[in-house]
C-alpha atoms as a PDB file:
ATOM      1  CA  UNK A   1      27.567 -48.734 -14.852  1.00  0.00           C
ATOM      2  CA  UNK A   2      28.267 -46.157 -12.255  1.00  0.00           C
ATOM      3  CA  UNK A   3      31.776 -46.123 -12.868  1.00  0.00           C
ATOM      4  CA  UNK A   4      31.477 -45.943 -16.747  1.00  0.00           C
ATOM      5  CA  UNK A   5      29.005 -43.265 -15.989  1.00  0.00           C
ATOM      6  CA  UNK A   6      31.570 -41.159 -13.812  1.00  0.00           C
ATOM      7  CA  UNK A   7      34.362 -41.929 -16.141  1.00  0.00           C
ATOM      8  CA  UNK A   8      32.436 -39.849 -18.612  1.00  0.00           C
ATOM      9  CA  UNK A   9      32.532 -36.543 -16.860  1.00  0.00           C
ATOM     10  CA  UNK A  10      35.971 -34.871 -17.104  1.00  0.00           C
ATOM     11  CA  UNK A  11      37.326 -33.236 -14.486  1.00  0.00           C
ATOM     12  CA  UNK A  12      38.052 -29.977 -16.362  1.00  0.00           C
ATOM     13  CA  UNK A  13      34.638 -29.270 -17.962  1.00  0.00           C
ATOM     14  CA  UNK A  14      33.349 -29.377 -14.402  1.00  0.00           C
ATOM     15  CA  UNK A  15      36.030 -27.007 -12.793  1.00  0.00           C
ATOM     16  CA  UNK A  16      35.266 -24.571 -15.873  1.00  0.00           C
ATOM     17  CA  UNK A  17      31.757 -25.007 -16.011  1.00  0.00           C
ATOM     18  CA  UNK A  18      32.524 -23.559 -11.768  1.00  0.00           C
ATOM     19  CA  UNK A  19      34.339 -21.150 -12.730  1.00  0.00           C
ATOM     20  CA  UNK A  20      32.640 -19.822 -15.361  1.00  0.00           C
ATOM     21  CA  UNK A  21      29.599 -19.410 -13.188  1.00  0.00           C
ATOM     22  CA  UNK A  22      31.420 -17.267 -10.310  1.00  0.00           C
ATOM     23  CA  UNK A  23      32.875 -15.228 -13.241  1.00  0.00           C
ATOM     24  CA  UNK A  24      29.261 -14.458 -14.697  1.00  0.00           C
ATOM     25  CA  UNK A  25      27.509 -14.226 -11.034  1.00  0.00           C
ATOM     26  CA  UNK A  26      30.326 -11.886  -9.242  1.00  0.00           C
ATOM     27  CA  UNK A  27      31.112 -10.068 -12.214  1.00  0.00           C
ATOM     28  CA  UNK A  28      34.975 -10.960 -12.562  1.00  0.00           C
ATOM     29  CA  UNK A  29      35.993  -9.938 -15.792  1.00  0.00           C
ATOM     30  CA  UNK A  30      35.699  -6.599 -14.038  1.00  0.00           C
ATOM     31  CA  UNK A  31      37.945  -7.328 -10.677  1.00  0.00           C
ATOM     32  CA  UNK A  32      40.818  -5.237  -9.790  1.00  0.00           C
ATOM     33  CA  UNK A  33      44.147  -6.798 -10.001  1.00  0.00           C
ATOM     34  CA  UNK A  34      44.181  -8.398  -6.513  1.00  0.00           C
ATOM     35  CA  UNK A  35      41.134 -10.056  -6.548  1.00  0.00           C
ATOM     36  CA  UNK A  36      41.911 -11.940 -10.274  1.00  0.00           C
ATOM     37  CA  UNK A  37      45.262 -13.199  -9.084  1.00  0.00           C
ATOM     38  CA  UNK A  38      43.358 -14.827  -6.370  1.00  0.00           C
ATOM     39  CA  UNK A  39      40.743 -16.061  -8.548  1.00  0.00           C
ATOM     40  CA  UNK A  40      43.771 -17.589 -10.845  1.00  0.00           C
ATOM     41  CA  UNK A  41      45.888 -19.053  -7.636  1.00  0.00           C
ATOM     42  CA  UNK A  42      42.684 -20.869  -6.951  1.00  0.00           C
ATOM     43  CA  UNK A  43      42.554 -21.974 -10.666  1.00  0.00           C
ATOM     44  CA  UNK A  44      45.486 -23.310 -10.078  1.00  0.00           C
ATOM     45  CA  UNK A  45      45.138 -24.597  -6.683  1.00  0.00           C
ATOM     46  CA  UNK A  46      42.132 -27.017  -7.575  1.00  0.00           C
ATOM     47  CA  UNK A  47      44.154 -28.036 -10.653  1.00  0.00           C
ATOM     48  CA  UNK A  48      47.142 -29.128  -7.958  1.00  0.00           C
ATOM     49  CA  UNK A  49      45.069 -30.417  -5.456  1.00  0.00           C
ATOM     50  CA  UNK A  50      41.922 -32.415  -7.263  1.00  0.00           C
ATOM     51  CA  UNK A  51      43.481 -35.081  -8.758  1.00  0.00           C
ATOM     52  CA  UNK A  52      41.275 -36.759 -11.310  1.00  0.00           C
ATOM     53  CA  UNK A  53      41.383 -40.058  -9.854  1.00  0.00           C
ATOM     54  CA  UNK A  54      40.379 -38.706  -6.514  1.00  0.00           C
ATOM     55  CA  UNK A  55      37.283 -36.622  -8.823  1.00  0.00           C
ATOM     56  CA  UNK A  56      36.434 -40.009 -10.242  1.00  0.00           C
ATOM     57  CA  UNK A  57      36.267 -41.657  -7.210  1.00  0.00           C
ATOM     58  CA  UNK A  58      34.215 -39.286  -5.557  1.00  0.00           C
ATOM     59  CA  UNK A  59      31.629 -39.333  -8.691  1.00  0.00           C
ATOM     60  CA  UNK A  60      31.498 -43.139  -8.371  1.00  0.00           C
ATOM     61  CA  UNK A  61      31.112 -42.645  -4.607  1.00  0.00           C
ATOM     62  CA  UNK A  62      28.335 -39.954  -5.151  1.00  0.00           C
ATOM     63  CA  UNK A  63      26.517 -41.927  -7.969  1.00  0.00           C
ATOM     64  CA  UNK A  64      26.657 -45.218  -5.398  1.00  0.00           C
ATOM     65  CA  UNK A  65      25.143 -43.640  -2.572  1.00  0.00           C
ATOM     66  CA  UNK A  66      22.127 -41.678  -4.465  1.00  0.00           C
ATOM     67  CA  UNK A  67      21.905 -43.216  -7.799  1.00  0.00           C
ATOM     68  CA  UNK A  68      19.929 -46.221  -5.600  1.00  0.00           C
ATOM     69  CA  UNK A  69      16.421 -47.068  -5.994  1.00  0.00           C
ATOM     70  CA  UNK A  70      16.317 -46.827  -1.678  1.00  0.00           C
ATOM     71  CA  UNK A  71      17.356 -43.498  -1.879  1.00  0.00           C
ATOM     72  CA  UNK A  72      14.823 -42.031  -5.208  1.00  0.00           C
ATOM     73  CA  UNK A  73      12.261 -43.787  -3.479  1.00  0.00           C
ATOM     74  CA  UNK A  74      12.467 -41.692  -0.266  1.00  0.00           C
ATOM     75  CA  UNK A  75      12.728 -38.815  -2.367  1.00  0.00           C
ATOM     76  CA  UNK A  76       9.676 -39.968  -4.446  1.00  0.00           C
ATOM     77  CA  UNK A  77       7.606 -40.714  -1.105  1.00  0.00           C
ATOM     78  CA  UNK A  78       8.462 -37.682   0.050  1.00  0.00           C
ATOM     79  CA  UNK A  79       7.465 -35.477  -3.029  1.00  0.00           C
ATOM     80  CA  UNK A  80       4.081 -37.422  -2.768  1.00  0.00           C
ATOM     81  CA  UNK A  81       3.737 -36.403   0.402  1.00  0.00           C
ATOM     82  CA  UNK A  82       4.722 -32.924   0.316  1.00  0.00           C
ATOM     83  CA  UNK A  83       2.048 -32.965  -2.997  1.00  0.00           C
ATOM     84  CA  UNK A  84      -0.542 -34.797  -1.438  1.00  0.00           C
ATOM     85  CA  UNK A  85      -0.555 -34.559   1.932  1.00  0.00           C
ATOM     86  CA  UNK A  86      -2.729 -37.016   3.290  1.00  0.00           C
ATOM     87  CA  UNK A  87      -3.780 -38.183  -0.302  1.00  0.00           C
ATOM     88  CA  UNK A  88      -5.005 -34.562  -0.865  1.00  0.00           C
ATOM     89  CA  UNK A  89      -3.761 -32.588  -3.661  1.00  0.00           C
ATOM     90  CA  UNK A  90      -2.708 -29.247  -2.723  1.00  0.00           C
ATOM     91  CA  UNK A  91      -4.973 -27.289  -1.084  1.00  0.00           C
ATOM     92  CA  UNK A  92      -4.636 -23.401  -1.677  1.00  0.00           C
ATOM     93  CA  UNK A  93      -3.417 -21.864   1.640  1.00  0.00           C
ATOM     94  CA  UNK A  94      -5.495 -18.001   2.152  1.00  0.00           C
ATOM     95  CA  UNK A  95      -3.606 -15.755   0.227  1.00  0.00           C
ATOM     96  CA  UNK A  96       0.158 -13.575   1.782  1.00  0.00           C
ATOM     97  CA  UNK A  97      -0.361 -10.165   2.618  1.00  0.00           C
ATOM     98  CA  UNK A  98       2.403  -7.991   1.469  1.00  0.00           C
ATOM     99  CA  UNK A  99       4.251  -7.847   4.166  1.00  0.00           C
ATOM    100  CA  UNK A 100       4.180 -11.835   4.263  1.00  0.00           C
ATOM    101  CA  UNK A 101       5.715 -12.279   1.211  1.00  0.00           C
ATOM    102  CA  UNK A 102       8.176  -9.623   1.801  1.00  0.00           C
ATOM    103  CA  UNK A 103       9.127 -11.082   4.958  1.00  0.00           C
ATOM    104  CA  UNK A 104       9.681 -14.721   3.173  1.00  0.00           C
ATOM    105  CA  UNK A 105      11.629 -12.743   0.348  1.00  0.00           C
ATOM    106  CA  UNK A 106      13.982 -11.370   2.887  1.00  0.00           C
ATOM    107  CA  UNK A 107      14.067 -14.597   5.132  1.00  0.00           C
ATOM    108  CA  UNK A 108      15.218 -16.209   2.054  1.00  0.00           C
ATOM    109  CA  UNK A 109      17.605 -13.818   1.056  1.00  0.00           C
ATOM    110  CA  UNK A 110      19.487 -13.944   4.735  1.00  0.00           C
ATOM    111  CA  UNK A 111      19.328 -17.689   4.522  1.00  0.00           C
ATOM    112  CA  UNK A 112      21.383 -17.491   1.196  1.00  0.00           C
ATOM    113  CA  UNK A 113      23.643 -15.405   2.440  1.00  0.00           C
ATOM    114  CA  UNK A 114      24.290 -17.492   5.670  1.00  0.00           C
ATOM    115  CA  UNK A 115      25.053 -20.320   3.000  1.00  0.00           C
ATOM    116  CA  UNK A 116      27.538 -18.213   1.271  1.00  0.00           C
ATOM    117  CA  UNK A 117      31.454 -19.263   2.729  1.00  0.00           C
ATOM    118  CA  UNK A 118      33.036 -15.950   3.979  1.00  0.00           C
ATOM    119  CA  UNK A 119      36.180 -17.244   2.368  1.00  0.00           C
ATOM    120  CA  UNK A 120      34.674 -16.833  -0.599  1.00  0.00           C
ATOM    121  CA  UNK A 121      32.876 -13.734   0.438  1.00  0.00           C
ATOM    122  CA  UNK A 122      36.407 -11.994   0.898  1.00  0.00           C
ATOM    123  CA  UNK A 123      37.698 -13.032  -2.268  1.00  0.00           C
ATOM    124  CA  UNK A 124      35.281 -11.839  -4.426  1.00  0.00           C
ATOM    125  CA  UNK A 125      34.699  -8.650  -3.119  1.00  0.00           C
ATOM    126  CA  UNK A 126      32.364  -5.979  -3.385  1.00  0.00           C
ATOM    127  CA  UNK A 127      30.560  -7.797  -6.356  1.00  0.00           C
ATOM    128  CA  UNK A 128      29.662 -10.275  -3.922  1.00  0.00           C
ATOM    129  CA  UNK A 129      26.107  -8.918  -2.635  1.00  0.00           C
ATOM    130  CA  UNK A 130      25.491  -8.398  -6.185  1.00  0.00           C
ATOM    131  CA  UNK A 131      25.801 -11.914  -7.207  1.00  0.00           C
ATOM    132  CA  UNK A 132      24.004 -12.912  -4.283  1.00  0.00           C
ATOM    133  CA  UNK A 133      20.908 -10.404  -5.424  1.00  0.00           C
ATOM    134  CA  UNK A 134      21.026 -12.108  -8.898  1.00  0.00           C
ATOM    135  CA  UNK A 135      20.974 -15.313  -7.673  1.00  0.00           C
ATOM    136  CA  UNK A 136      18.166 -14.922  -5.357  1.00  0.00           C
ATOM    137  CA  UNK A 137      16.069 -12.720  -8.348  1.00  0.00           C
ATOM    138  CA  UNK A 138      16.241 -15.767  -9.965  1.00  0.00           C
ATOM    139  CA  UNK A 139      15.052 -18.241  -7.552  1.00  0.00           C
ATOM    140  CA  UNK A 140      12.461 -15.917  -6.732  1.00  0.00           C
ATOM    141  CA  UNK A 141      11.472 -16.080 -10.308  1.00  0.00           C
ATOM    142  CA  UNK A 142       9.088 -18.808 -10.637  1.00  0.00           C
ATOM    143  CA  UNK A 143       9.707 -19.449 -14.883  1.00  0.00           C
ATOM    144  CA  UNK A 144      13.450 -19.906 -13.834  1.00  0.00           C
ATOM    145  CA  UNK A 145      12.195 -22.011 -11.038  1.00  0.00           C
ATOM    146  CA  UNK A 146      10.224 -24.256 -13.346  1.00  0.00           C
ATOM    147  CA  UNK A 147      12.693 -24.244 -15.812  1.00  0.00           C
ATOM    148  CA  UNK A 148      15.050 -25.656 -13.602  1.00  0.00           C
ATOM    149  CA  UNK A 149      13.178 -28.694 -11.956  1.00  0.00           C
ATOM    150  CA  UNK A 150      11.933 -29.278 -15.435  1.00  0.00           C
ATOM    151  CA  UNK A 151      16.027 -29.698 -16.549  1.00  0.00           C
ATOM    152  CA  UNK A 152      16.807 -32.008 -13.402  1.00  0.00           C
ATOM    153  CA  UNK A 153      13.470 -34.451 -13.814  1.00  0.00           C
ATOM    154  CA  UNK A 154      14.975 -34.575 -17.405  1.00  0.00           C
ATOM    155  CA  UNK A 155      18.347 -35.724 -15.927  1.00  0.00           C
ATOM    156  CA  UNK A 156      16.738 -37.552 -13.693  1.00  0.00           C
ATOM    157  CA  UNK A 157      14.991 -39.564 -15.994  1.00  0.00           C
ATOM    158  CA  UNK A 158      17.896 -39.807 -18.640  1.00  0.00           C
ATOM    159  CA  UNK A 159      19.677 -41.418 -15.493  1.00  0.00           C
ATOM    160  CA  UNK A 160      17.207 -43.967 -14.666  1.00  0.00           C
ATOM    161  CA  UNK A 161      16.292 -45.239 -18.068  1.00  0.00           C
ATOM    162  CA  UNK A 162      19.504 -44.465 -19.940  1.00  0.00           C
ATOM    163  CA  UNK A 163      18.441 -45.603 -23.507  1.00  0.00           C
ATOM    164  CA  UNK A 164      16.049 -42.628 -23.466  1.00  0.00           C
ATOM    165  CA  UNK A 165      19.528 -40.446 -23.461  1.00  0.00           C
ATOM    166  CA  UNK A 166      19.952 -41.486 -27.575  1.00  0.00           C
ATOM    167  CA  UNK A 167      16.928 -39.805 -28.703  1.00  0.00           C
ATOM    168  CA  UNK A 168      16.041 -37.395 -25.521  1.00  0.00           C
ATOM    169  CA  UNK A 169      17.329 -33.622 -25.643  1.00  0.00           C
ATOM    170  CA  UNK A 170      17.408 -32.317 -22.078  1.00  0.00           C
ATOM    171  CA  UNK A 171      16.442 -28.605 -21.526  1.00  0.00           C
ATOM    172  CA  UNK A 172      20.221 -28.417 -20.690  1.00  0.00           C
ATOM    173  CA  UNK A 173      21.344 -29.736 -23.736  1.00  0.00           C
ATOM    174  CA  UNK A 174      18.925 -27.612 -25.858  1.00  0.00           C
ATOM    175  CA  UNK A 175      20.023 -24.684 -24.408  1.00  0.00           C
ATOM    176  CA  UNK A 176      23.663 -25.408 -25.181  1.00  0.00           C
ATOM    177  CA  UNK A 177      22.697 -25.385 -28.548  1.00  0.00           C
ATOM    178  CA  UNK A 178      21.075 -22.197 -29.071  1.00  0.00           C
ATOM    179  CA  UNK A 179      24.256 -20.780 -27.390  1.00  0.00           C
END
């Protein structure tokens, strides 16, 4: 199943769908010449050096080691736990000051931007801080937030009871279609 599964995903859809997201979040349709022949020799470089055989592999790997009912279940135990601690259901901490919540705005801003390769960093450019600003406005923002664990429990549960995938739009798919 998990190979059949992996054999489904091509290769190139995945290195555009990349692609296409660096392009919208670092602005590249606007780069000076340098930086898009860099962009296109790494185009081409993943093209020579992921071979699909090697992508497949590493889906079937991937899909193995966390497609297993011993590793959802920690993850279920551990949403449980970080729900209802104890068996209690969320109690309301006292409410941030101001400077609180601008202080865990800017902690998690420097954490993304830790995360962020400086490889990367250099080829992109200047528009690099303001892809990094868009991306962190939207995980600030709690609708897109929401939105997005609402898409992955939809894959999630498309995964573990495949027959629901014939007759079950995910919030992914619906969006595709209004695009």
């Amino acid at each position: 199943m998990a190979r059949i599964r992996a054999g489904e995903i091509r290769l190139k859809d995945v290195r555009r769908a990349i692609f296409r997201l660096l392009k919208h979040l670092f602005d590249l349709d606007n780069a000076s010449f340098f930086r898009s022949r860099i962009i296109s020799v790494l185009k081409t470089m993943s093209v020579a050096v992921t071979s699909v055989q090697d992508f497949h592999l590493m889906l079937f790997q991937s899909h193995v080691q966390y497609m297993n009912g011993e590793y959802i279940s920690g993850w279920i135990y551990y949403l449980v736990d970080m729900f209802w601690p104890n068996g209690v259901f969320y109690k309301k901490g006292p409410p941030l000051t101001d400077q609180e919540e601008f202080d865990l705005q800017q902690n998690s801003k420097e954490m993304l931007e830790k995360m962020f390769p400086d490889q990367l960093r250099t080829v992109l450019g200047k528009h690099t801080d303001e892809g990094l600003d868009m991306l962190h406005e939207m995980l600030q923002n709690r609708l897109v937030l929401k939105s997005m664990a609402y898409m992955i429990m939809d894959l999630v549960w498309v995964e573990l009871f495949p027959e629901l995938g014939d007759d079950f739009f995910t919030g992914a798919e619906c969006l595709e279609k209004e695009a």
